[in-house]
PDB file of N, CA and C in Angstrom:
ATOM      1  N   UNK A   1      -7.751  22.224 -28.274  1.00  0.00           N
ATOM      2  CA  UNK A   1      -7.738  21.354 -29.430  1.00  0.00           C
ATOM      3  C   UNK A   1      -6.935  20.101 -29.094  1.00  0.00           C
ATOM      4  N   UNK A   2      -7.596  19.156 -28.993  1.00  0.00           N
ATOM      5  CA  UNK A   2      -6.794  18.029 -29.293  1.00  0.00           C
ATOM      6  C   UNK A   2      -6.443  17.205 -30.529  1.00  0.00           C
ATOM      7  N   UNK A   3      -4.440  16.354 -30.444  1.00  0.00           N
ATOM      8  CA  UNK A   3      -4.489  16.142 -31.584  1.00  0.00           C
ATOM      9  C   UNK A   3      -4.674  14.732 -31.931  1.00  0.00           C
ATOM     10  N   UNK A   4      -5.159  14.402 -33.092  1.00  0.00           N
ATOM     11  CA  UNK A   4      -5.142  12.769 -33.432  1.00  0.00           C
ATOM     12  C   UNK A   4      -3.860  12.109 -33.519  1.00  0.00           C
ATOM     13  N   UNK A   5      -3.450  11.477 -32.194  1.00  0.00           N
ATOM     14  CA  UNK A   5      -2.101  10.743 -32.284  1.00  0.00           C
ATOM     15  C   UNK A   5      -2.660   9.311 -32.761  1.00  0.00           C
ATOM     16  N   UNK A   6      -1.538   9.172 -33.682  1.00  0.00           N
ATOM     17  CA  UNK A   6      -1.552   7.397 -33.572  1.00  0.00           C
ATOM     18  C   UNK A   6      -1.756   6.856 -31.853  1.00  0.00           C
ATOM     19  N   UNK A   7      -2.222   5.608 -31.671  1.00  0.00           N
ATOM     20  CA  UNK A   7      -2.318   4.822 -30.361  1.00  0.00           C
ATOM     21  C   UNK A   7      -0.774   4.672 -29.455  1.00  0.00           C
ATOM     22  N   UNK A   8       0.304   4.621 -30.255  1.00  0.00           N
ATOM     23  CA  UNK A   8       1.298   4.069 -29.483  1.00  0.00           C
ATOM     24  C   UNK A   8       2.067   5.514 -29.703  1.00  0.00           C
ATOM     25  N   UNK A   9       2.222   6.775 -30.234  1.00  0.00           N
ATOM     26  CA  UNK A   9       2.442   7.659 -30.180  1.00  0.00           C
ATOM     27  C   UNK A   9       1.875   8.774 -28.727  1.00  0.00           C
ATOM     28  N   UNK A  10       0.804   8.299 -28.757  1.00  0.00           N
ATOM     29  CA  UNK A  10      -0.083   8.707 -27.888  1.00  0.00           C
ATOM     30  C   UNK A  10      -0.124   8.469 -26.413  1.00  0.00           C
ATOM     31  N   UNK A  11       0.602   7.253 -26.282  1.00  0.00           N
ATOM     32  CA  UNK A  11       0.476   6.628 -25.552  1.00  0.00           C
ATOM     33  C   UNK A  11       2.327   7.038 -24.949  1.00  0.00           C
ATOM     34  N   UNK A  12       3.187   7.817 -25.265  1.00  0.00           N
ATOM     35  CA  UNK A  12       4.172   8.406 -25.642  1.00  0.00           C
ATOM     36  C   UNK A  12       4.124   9.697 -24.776  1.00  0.00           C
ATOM     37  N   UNK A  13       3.370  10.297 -25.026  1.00  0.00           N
ATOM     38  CA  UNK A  13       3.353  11.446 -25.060  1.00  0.00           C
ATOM     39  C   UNK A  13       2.839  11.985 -23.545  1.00  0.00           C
ATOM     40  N   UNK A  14       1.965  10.694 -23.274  1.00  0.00           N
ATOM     41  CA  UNK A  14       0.876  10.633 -21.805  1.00  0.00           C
ATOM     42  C   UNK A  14       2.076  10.297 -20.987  1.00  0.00           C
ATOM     43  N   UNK A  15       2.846   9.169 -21.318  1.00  0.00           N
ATOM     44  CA  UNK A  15       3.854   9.215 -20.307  1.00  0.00           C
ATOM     45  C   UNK A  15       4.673  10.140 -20.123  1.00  0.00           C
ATOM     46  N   UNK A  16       5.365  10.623 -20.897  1.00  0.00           N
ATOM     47  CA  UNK A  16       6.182  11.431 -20.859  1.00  0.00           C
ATOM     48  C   UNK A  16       5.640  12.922 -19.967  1.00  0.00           C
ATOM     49  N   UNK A  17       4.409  13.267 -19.910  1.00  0.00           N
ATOM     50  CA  UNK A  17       3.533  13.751 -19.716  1.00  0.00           C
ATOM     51  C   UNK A  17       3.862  13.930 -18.023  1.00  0.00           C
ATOM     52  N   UNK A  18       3.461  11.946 -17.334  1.00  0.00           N
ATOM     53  CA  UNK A  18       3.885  11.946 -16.349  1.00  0.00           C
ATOM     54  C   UNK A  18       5.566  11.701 -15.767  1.00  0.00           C
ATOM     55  N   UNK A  19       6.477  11.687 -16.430  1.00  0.00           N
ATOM     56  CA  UNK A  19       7.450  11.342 -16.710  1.00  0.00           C
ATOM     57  C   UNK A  19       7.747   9.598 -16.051  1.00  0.00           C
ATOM     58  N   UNK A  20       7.109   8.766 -16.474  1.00  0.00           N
ATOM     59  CA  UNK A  20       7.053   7.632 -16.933  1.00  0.00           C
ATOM     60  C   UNK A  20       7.988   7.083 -17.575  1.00  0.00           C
ATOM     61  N   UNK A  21       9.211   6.147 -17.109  1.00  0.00           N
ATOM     62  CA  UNK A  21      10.131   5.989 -18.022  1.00  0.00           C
ATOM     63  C   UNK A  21       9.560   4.423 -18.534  1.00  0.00           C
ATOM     64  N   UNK A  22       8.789   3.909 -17.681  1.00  0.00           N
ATOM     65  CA  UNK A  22       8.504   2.563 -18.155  1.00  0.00           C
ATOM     66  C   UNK A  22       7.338   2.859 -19.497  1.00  0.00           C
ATOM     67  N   UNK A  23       6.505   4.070 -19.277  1.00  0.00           N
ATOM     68  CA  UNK A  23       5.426   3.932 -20.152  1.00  0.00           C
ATOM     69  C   UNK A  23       5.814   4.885 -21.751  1.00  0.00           C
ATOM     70  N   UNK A  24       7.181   5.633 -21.248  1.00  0.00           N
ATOM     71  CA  UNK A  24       7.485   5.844 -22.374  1.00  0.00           C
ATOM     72  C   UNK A  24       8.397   4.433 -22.980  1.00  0.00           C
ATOM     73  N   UNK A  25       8.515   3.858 -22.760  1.00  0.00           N
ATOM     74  CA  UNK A  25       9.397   3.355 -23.363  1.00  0.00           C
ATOM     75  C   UNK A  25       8.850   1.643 -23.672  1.00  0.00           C
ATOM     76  N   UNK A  26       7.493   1.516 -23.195  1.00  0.00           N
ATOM     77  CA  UNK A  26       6.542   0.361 -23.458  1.00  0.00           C
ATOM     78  C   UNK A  26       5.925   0.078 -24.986  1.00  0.00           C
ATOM     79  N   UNK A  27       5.546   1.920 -25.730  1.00  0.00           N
ATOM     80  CA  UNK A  27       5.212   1.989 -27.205  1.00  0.00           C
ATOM     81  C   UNK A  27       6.496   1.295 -28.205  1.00  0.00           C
ATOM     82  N   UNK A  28       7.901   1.224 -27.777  1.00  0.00           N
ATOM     83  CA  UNK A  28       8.601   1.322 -28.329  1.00  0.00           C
ATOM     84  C   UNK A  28       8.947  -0.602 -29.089  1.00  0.00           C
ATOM     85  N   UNK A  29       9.412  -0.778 -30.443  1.00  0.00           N
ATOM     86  CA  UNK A  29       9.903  -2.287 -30.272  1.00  0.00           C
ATOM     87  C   UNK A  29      10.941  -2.895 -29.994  1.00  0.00           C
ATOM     88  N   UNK A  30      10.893  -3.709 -29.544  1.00  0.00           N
ATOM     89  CA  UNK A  30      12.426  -4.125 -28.945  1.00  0.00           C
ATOM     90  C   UNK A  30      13.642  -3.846 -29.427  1.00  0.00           C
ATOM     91  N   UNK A  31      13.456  -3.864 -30.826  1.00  0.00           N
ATOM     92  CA  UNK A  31      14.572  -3.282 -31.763  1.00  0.00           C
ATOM     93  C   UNK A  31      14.712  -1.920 -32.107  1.00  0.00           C
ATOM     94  N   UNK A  32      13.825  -1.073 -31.580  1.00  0.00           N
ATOM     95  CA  UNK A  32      13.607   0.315 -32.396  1.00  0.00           C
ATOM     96  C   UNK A  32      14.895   0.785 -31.982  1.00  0.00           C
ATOM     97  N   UNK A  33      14.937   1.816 -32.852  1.00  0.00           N
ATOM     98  CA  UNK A  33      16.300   2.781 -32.854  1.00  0.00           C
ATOM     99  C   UNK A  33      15.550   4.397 -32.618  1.00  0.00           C
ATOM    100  N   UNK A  34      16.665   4.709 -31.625  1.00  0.00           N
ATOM    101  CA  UNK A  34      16.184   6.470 -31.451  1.00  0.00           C
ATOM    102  C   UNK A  34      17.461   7.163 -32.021  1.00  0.00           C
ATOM    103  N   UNK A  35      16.978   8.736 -32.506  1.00  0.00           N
ATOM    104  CA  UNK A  35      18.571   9.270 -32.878  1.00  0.00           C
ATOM    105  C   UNK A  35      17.787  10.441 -32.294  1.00  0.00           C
ATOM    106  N   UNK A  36      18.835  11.265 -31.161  1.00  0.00           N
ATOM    107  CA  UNK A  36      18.688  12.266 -30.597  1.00  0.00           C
ATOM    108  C   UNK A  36      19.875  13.100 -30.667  1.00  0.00           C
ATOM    109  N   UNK A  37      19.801  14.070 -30.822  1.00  0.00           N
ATOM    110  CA  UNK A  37      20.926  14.947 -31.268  1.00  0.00           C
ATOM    111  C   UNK A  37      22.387  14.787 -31.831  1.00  0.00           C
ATOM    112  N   UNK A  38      22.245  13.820 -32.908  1.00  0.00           N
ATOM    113  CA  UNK A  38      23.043  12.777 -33.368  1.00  0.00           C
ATOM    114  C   UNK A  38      23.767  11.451 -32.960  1.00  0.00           C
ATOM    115  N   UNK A  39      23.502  11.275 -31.960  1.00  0.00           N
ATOM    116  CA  UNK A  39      23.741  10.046 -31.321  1.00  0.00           C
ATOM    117  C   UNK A  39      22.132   9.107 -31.128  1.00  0.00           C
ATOM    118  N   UNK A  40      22.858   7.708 -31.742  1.00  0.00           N
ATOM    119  CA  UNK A  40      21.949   6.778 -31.803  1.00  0.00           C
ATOM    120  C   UNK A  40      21.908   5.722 -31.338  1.00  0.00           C
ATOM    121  N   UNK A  41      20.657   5.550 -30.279  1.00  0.00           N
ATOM    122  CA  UNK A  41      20.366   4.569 -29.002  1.00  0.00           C
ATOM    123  C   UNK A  41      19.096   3.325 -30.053  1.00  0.00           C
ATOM    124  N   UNK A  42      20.106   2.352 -29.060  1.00  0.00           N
ATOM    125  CA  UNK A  42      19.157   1.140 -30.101  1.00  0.00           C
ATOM    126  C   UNK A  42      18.900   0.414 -29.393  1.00  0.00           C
ATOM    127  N   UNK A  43      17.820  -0.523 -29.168  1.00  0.00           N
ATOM    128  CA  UNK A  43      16.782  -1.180 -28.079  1.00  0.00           C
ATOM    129  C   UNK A  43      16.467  -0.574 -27.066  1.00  0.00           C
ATOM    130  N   UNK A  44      15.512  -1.239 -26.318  1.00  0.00           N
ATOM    131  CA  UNK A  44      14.784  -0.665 -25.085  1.00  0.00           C
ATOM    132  C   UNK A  44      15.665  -0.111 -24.141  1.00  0.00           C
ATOM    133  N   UNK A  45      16.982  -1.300 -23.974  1.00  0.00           N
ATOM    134  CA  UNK A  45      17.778  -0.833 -22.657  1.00  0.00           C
ATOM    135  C   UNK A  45      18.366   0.828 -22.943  1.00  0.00           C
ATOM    136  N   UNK A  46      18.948   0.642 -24.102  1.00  0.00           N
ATOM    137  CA  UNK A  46      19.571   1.663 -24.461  1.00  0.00           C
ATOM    138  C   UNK A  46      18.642   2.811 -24.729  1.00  0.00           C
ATOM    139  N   UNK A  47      17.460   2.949 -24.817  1.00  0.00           N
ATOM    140  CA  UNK A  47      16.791   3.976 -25.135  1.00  0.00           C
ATOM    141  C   UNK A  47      16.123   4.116 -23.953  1.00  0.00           C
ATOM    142  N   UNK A  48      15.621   3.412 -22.673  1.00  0.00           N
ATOM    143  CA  UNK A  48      15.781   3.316 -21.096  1.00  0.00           C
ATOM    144  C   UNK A  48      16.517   4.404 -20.477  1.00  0.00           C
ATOM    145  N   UNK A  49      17.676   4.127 -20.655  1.00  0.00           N
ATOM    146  CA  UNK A  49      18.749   4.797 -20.212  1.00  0.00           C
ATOM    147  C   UNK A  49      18.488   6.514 -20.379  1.00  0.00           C
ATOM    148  N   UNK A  50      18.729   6.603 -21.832  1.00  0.00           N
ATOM    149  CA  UNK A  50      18.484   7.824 -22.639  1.00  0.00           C
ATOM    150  C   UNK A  50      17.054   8.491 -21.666  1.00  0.00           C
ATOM    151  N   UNK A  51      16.417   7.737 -22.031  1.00  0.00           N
ATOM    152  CA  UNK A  51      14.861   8.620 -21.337  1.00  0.00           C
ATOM    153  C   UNK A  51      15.013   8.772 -19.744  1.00  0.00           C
ATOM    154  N   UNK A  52      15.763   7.826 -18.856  1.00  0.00           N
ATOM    155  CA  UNK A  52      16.028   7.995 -17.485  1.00  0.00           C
ATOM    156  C   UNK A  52      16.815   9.316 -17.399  1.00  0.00           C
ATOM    157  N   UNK A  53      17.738   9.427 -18.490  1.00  0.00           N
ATOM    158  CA  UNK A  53      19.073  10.286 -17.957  1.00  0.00           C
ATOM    159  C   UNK A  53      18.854  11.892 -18.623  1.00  0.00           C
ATOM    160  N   UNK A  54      18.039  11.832 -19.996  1.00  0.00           N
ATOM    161  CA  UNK A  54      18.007  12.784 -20.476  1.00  0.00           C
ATOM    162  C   UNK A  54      16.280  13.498 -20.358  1.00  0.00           C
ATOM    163  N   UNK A  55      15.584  12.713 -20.077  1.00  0.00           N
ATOM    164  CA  UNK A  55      13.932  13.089 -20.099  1.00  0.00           C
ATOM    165  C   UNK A  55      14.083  13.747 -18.333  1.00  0.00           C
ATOM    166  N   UNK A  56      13.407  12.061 -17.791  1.00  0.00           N
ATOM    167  CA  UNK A  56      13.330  12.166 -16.421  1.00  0.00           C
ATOM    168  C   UNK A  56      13.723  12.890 -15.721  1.00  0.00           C
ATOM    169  N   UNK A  57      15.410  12.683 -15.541  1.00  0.00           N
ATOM    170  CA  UNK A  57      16.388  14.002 -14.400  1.00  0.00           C
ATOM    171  C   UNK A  57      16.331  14.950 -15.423  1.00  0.00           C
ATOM    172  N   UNK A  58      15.850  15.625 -16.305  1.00  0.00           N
ATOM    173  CA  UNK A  58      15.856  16.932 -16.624  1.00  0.00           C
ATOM    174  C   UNK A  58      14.452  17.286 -16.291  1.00  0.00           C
ATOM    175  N   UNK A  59      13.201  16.127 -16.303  1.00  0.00           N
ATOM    176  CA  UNK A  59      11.984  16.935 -15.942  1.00  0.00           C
ATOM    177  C   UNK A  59      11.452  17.589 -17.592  1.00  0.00           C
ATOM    178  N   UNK A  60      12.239  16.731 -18.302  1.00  0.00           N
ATOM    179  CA  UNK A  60      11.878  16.954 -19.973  1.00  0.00           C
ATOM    180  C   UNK A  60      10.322  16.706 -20.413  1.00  0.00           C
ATOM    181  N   UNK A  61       9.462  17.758 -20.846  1.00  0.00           N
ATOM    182  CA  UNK A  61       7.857  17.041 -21.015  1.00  0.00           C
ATOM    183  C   UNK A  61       7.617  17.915 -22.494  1.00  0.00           C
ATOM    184  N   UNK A  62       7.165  17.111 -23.622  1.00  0.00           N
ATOM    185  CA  UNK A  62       7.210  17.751 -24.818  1.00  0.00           C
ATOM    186  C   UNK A  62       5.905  17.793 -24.998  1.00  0.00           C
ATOM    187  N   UNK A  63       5.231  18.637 -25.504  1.00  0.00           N
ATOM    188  CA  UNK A  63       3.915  19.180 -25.307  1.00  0.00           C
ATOM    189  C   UNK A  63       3.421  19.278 -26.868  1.00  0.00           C
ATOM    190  N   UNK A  64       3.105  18.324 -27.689  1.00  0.00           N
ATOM    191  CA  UNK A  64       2.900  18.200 -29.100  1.00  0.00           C
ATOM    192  C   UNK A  64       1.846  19.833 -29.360  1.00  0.00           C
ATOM    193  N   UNK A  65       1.904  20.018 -30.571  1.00  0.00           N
ATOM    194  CA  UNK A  65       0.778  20.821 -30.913  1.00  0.00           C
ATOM    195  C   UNK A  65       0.634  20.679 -32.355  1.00  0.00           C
ATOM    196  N   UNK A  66       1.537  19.981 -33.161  1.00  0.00           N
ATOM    197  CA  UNK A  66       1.351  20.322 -34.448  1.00  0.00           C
ATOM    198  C   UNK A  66       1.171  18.524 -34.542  1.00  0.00           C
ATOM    199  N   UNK A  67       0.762  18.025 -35.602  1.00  0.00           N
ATOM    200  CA  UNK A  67       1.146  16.546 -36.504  1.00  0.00           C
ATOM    201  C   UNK A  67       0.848  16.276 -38.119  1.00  0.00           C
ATOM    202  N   UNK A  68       1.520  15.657 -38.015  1.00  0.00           N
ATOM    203  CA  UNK A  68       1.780  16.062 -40.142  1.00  0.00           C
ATOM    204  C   UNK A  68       2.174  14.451 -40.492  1.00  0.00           C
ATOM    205  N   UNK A  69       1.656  13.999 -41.654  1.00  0.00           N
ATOM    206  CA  UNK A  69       2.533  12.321 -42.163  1.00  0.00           C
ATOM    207  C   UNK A  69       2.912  12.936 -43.656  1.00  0.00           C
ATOM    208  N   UNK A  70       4.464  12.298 -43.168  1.00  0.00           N
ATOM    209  CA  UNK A  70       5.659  13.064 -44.132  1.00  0.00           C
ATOM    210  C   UNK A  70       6.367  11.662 -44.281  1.00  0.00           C
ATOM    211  N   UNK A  71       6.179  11.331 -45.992  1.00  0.00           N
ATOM    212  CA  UNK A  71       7.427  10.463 -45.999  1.00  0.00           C
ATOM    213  C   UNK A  71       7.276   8.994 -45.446  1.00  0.00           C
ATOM    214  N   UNK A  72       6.308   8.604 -44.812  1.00  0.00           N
ATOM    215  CA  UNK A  72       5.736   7.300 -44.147  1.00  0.00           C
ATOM    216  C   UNK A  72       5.846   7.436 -43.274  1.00  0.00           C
ATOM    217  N   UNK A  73       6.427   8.463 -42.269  1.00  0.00           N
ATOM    218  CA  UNK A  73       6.527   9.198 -40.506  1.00  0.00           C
ATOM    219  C   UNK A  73       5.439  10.005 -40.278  1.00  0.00           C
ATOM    220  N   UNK A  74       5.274   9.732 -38.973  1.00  0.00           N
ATOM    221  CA  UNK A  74       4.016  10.687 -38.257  1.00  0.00           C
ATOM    222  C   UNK A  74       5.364  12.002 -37.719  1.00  0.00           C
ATOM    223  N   UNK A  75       5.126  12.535 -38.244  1.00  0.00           N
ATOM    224  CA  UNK A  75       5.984  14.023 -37.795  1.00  0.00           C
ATOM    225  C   UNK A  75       5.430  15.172 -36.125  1.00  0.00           C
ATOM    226  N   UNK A  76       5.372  14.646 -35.786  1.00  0.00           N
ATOM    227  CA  UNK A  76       5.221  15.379 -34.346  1.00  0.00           C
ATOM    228  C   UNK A  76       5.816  16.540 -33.674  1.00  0.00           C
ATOM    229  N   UNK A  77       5.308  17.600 -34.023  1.00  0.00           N
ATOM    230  CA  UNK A  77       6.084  19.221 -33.314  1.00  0.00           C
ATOM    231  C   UNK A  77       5.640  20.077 -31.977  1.00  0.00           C
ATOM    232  N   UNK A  78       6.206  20.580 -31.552  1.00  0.00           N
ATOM    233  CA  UNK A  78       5.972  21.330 -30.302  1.00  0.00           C
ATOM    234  C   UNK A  78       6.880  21.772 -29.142  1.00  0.00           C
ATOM    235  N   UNK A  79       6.855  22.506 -28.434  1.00  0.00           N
ATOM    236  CA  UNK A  79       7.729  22.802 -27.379  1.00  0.00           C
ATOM    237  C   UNK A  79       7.971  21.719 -26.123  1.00  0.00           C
ATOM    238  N   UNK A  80       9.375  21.685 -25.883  1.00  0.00           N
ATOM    239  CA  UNK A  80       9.509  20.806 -24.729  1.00  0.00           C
ATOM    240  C   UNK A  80       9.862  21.680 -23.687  1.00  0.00           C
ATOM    241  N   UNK A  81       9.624  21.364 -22.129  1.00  0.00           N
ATOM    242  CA  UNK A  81      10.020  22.403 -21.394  1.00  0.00           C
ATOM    243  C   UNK A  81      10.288  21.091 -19.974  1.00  0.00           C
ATOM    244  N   UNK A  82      11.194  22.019 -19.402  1.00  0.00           N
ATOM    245  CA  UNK A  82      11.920  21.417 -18.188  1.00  0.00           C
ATOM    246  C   UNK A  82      13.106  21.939 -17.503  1.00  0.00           C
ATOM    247  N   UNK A  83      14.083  21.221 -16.898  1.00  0.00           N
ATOM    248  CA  UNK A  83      15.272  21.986 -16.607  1.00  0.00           C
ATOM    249  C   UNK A  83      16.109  21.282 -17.189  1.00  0.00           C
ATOM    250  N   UNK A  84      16.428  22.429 -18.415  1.00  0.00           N
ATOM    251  CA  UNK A  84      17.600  22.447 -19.534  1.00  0.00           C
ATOM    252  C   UNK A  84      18.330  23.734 -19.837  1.00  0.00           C
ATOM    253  N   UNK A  85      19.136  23.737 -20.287  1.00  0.00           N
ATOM    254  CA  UNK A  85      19.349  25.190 -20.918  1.00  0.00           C
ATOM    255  C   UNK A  85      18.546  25.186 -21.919  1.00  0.00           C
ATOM    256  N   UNK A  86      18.537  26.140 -22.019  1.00  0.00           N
ATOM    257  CA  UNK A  86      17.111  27.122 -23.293  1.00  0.00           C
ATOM    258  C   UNK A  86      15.721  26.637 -23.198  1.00  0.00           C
ATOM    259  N   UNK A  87      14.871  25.759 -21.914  1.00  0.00           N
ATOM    260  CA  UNK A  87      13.806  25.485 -21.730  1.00  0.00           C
ATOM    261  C   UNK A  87      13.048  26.825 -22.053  1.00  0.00           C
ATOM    262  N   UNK A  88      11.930  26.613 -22.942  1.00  0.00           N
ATOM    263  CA  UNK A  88      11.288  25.765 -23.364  1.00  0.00           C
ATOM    264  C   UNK A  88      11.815  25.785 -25.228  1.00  0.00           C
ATOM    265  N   UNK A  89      12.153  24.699 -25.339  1.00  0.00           N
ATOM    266  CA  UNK A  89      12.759  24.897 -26.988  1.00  0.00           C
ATOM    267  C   UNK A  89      11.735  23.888 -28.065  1.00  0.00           C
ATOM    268  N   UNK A  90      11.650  24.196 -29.223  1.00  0.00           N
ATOM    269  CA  UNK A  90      10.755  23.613 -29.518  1.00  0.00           C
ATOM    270  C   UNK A  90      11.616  22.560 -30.700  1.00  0.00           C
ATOM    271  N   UNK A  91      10.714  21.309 -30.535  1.00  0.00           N
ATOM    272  CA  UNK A  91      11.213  19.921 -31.227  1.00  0.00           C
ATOM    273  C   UNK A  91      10.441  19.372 -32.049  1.00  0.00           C
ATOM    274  N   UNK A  92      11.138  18.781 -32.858  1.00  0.00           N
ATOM    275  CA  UNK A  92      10.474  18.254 -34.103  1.00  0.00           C
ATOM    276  C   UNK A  92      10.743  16.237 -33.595  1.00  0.00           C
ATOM    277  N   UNK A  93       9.583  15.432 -33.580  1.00  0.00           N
ATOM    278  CA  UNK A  93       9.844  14.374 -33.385  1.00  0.00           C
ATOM    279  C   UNK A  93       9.494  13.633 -34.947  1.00  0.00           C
ATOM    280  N   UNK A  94      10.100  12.551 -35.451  1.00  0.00           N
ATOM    281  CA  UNK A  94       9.751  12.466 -36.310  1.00  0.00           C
ATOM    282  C   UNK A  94       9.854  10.025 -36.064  1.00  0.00           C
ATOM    283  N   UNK A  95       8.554   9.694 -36.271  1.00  0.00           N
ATOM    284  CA  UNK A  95       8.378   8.481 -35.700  1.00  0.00           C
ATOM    285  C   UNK A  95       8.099   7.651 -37.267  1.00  0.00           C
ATOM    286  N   UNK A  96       8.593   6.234 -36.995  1.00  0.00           N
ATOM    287  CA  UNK A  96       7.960   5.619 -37.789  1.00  0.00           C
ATOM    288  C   UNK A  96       7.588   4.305 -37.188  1.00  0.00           C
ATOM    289  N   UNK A  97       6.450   4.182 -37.434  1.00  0.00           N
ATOM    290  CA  UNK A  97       5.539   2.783 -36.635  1.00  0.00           C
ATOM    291  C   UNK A  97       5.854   1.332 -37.398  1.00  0.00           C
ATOM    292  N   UNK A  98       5.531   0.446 -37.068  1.00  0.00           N
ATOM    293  CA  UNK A  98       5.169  -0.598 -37.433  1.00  0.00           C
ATOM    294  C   UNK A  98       5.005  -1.759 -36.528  1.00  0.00           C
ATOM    295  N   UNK A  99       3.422  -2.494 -36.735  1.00  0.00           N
ATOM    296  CA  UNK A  99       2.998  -3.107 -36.165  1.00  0.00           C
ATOM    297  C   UNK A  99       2.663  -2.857 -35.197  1.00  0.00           C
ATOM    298  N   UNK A 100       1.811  -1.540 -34.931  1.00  0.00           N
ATOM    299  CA  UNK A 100       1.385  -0.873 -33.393  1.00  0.00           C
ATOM    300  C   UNK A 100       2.469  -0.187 -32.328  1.00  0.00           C
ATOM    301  N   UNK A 101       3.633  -0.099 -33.310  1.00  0.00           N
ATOM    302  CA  UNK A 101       4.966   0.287 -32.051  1.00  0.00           C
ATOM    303  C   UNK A 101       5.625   1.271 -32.762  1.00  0.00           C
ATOM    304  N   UNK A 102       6.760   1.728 -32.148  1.00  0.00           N
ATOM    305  CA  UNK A 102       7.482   2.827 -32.424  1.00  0.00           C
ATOM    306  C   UNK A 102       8.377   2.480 -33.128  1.00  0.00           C
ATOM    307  N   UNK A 103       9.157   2.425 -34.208  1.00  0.00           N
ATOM    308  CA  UNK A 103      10.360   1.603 -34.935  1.00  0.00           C
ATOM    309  C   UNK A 103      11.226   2.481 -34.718  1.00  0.00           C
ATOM    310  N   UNK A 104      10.850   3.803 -35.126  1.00  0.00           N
ATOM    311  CA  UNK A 104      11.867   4.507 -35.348  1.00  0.00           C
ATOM    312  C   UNK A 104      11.828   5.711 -34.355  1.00  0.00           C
ATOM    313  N   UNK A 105      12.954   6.648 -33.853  1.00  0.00           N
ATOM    314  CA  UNK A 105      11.722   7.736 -33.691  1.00  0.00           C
ATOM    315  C   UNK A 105      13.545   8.808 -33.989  1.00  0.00           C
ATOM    316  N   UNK A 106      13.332   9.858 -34.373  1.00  0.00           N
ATOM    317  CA  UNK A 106      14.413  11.040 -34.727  1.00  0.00           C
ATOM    318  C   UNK A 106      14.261  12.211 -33.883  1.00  0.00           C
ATOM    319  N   UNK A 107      14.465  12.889 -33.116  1.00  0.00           N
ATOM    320  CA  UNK A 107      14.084  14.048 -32.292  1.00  0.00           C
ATOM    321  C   UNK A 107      15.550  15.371 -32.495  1.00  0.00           C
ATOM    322  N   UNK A 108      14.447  16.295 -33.050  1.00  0.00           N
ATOM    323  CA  UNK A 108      15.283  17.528 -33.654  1.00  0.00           C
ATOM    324  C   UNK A 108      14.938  18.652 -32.683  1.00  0.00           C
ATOM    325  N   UNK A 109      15.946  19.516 -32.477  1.00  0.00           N
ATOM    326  CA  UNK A 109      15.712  21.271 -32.114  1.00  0.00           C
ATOM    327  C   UNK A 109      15.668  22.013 -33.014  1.00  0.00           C
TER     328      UNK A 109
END
């Protein structure tokens, strides 16, 4: 089954897929803000970083299976797996777009 991602969600997910730090982080807008396990990374550089240090060298690849629009967010769920403690754990991403890009994005365990 495949799922209907938004375009720049989608486009997210493929990178990350290949662990792509440029192509994850191309959907995103210059200003967007990420909040990952309570700490919150704001612009590209800073959310760069985050995906180099915490995706990449862990080999982090989140494997959507669920999607839901909650609230004006595309809600995105599924297991991530890599080398972490407790691989494979499952995450709740929760995005908000505007203008073809990522504005927002929240990522839960």
């Amino acid at each position: 089954m495949s799922l209907q991602l938004p375009p720049p969600i989608a486009a997210y997910v493929a990178a990350n897929a290949c662990l792509d730090t440029d192509g994850m982080l191309t959907p995103f807008a210059a200003d967007a803000v990420l909040l990952d396990n309570g700490t919150v990374f704001q612009g590209r550089a800073e959310i760069g970083r985050l995906l180099e240090e915490a995706v990449v060298a862990a080999k982090a690849i989140f494997t959507p299976d669920t999607v839901r629009h909650e609230d004006g967010q595309v809600v995105v769920e599924g297991p991530g797996h890599g080398d972490f403690k407790g691989s494979p754990i499952r995450f709740t991403y929760r995005f908000t777009l505007e203008d073809d890009a990522i504005k927002a994005l929240e990522i839960t365990a």
